[in-house]
Every structure is written in structure tokens, then in C-alpha cells.
N, C-alpha and C. Protein backbone atom coordinates (compact mmCIF):
# COMPACT_ATOMS: atom_id res chain seq x y z
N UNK A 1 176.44 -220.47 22.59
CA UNK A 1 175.81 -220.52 23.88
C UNK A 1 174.34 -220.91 23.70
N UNK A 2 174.08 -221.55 24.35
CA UNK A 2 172.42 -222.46 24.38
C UNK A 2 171.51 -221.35 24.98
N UNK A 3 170.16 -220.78 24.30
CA UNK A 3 169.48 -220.07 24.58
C UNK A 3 169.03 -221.09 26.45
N UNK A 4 168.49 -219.78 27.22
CA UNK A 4 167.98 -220.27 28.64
C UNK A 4 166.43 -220.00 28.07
N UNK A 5 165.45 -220.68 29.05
CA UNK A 5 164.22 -221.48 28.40
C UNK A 5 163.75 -220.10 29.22
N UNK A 6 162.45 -219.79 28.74
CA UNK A 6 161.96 -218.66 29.53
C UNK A 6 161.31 -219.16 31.17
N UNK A 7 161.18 -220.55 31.44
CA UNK A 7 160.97 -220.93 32.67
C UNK A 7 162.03 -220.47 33.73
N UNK A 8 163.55 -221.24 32.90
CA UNK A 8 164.20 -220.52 34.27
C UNK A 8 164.54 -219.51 34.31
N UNK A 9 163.81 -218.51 33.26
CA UNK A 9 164.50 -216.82 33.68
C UNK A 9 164.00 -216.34 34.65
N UNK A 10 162.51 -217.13 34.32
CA UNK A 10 161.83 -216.68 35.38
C UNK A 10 162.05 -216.72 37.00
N UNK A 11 162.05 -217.97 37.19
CA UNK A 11 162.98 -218.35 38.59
C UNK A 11 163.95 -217.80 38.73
N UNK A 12 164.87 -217.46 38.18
CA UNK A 12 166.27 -216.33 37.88
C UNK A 12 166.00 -214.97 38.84
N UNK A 13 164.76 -214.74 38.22
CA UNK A 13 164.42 -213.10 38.49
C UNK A 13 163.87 -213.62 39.17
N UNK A 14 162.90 -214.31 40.14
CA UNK A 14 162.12 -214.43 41.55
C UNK A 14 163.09 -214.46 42.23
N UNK A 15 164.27 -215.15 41.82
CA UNK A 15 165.62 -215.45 43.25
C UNK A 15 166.17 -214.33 43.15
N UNK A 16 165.86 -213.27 42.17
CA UNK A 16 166.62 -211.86 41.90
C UNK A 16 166.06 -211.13 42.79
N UNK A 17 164.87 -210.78 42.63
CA UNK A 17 163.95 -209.92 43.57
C UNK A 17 163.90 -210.68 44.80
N UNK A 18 163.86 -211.57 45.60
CA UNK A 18 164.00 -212.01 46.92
C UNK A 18 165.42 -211.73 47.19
N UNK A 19 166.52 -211.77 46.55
CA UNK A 19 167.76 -211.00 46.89
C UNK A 19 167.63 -210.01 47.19
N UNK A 20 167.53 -208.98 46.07
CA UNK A 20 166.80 -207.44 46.10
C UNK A 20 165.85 -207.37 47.66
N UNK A 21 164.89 -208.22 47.89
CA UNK A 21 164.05 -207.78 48.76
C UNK A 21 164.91 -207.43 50.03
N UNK A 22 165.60 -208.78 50.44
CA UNK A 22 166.71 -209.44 51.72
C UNK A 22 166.87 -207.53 52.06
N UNK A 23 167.37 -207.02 51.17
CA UNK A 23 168.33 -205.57 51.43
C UNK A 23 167.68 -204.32 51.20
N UNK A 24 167.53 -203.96 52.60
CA UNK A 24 166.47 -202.81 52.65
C UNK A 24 166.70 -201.23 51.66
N UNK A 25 168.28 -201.56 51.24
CA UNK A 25 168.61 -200.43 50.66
C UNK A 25 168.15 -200.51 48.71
N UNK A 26 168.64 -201.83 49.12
CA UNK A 26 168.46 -202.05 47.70
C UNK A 26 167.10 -201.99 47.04
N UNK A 27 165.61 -202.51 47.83
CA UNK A 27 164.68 -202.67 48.01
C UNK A 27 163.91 -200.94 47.64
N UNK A 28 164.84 -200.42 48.64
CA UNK A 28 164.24 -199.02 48.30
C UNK A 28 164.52 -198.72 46.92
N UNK A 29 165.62 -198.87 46.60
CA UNK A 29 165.94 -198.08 45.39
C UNK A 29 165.51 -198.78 43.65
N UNK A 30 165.18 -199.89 43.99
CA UNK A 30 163.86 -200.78 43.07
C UNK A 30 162.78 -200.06 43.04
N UNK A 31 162.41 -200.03 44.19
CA UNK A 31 160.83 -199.42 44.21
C UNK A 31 161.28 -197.71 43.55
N UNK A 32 162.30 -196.95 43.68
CA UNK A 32 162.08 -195.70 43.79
C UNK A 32 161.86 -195.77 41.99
N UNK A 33 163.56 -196.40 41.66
CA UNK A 33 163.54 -197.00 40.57
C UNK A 33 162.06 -197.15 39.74
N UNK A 34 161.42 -198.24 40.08
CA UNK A 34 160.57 -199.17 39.10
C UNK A 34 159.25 -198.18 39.13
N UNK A 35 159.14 -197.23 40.35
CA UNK A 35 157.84 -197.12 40.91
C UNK A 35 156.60 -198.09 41.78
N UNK A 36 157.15 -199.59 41.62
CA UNK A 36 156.59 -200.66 42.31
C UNK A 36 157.04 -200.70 43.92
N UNK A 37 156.01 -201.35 44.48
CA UNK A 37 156.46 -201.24 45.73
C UNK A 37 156.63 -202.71 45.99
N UNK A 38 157.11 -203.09 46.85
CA UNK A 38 157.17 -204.63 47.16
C UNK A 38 155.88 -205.33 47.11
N UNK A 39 154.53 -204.95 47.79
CA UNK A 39 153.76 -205.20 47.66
C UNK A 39 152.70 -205.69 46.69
N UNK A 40 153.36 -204.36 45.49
CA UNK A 40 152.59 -204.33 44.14
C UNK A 40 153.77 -205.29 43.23
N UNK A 41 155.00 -205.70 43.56
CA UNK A 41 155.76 -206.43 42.88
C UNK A 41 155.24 -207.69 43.31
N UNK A 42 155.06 -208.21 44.28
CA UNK A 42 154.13 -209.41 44.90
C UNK A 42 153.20 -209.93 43.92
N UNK A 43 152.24 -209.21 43.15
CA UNK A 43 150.82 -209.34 42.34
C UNK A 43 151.53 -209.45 41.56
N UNK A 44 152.65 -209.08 40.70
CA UNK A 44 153.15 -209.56 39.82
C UNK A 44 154.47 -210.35 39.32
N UNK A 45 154.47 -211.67 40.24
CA UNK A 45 155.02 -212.16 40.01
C UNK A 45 155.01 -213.05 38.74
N UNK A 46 153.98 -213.54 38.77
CA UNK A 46 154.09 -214.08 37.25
C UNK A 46 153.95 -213.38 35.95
N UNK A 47 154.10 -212.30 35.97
CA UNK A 47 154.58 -211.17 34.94
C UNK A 47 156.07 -211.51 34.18
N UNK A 48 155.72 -211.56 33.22
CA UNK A 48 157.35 -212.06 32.27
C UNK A 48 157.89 -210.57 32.46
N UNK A 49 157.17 -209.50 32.15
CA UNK A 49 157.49 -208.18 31.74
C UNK A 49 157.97 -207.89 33.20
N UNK A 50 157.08 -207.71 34.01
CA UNK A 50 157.79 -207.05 35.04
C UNK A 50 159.02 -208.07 36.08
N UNK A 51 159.09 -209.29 35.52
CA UNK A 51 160.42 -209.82 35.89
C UNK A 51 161.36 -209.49 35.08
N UNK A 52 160.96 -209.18 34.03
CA UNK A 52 162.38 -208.70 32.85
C UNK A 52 162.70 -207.09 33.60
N UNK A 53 161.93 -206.32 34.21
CA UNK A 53 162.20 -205.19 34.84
C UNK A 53 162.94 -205.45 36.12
N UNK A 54 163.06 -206.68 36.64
CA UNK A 54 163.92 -206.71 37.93
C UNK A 54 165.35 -207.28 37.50
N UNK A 55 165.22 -208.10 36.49
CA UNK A 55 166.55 -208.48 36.13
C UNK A 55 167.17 -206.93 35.12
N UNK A 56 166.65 -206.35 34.84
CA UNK A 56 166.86 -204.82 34.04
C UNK A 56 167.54 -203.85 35.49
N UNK A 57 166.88 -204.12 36.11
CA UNK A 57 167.85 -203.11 37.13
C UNK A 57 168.58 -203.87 38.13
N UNK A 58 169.03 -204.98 38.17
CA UNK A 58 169.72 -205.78 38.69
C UNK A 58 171.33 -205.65 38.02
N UNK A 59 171.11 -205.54 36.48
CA UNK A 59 172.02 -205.57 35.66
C UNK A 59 172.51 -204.15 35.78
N UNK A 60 172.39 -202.83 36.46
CA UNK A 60 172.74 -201.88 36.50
C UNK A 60 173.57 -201.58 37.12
N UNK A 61 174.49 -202.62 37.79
CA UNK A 61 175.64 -202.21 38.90
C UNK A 61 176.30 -203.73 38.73
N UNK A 62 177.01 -203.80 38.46
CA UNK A 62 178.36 -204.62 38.16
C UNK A 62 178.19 -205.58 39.95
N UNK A 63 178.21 -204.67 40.70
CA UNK A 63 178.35 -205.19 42.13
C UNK A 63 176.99 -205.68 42.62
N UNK A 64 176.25 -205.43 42.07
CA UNK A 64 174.88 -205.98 42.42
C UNK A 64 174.90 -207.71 41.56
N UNK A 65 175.21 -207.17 40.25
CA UNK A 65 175.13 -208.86 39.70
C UNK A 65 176.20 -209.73 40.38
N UNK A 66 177.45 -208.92 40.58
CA UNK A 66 178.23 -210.26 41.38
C UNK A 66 178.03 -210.35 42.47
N UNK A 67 177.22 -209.91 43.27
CA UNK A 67 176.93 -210.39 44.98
C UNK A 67 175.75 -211.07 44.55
N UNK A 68 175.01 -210.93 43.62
CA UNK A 68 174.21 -211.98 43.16
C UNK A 68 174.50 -213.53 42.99
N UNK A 69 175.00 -213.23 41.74
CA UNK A 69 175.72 -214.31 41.33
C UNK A 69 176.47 -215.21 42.35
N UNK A 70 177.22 -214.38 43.04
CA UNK A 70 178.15 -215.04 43.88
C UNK A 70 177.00 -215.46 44.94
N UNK A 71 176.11 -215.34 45.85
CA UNK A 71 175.03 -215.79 46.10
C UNK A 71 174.45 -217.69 46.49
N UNK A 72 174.36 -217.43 45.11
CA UNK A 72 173.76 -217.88 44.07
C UNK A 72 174.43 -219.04 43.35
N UNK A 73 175.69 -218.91 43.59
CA UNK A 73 176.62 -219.70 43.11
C UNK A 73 176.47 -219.88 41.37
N UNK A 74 176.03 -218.68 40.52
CA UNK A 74 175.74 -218.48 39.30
C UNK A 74 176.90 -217.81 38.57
N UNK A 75 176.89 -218.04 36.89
CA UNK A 75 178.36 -217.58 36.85
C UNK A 75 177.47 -215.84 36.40
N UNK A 76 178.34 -215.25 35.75
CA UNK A 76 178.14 -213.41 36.48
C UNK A 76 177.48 -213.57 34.90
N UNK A 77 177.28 -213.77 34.03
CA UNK A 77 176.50 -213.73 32.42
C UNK A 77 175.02 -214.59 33.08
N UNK A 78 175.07 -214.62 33.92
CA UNK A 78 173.39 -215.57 33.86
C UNK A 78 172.19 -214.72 34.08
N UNK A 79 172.36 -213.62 34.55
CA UNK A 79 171.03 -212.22 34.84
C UNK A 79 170.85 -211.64 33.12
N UNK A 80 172.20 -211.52 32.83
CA UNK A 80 171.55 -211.47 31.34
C UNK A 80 171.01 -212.21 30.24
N UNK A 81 171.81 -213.41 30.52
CA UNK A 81 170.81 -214.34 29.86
C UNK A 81 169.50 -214.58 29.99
N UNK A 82 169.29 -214.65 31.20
CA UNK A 82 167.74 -214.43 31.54
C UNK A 82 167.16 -213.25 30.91
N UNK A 83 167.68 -212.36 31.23
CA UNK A 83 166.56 -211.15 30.89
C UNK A 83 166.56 -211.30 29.21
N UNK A 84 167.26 -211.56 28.17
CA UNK A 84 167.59 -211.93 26.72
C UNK A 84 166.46 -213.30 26.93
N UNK A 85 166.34 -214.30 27.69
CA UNK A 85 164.68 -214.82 27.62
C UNK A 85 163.60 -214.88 27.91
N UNK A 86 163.47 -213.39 28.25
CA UNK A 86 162.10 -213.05 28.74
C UNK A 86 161.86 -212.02 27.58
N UNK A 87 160.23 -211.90 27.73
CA UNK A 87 159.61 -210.92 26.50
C UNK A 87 160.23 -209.49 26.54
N UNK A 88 160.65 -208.62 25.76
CA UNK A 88 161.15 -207.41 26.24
C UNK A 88 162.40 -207.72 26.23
N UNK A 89 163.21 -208.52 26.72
CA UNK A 89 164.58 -208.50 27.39
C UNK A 89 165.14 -208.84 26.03
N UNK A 90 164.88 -208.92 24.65
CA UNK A 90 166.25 -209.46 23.56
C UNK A 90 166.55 -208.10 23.26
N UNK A 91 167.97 -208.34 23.65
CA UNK A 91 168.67 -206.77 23.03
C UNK A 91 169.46 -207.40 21.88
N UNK A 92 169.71 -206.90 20.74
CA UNK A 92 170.30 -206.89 19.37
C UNK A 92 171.99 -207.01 19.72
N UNK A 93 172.08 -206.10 20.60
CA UNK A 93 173.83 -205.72 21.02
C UNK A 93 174.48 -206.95 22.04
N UNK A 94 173.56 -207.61 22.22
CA UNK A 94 173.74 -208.85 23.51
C UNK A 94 174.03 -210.12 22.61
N UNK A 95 175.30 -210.91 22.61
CA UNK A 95 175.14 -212.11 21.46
C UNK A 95 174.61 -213.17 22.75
């Protein structure tokens, strides 16, 4: 499998968190989650780190990545690939 470039992880996770945002429930439970609020996630958008933290709890519900994905028209391995190319995100256990 061809490493993803850290550009489009990034875009990955902006279309992640504007998903996330769309859903007020979900939204909450990021922020309760991350401690960020939408606001303070705003200032950091160009943060590699704290986009590797939205694709990190994106990946925490099976049903969250495939209403993503499905979305998105992405296949359901692409939130992790991203987060595996952002700083922070290479896990050892992930081929």
C-alpha cells in the first residue's frame, strides 16, 4: 500500500472535523473528548498534531468512520491512513 502524503491527511482530517462539526452530538463529544472547543479547534487548523487528534477520535467508533467514509465516498481504511501520515499518528501495530 502506497504511503498517503501528509498534505492529504491533512485535508482528510479538515473534511473530518467539518463532518464532526455538521453533528451537534458528535461535536459535543469531541470537544468533551479533546477538551477543544470548536472555536479553539478553528486556530488550529493547520496543526498536524491536533488534526492527528481528530482523525484519533474519529477512528473510535466503527460507525463514525463508515458514515464518514460513506460520506465521502472514501473507502473505510482511509482515516487511518491519514492519521499513520501525520506526526504522532505512526502506530507500529498499523501495516
Amino acid at each position: 500500500m502506497i504511503a498517503m502524503k501528509q498534505d492529504r491527511a491533512e485535508t482528510l482530517a479538515l473534511q473530518a472535523l467539518a463532518w464532526m462539526a455538521a453533528d451537534d452530538d458528535l461535536a459535543a463529544r469531541f470537544a468533551g473528548a479533546t477538551g477543544a472547543s470548536l472555536a479553539e479547534g478553528r486556530e488550529r487548523l493547520q496543526d498536524p498534531v491536533f488534526l492527528a487528534s481528530v482523525l484519533e477520535f474519529l477512528l473510535q467508533e466503527d460507525r463514525w468512520v463508515m458514515a464518514f467514509c460513506e460520506a465521502h465516498g472514501l473507502p473505510y481504511e482511509e482515516p487511518m491512513r491519514a492519521l499513520a501520515a501525520l506526526p504522532g499518528g505512526r502506530r507500529d501495530e498499523w501495516p
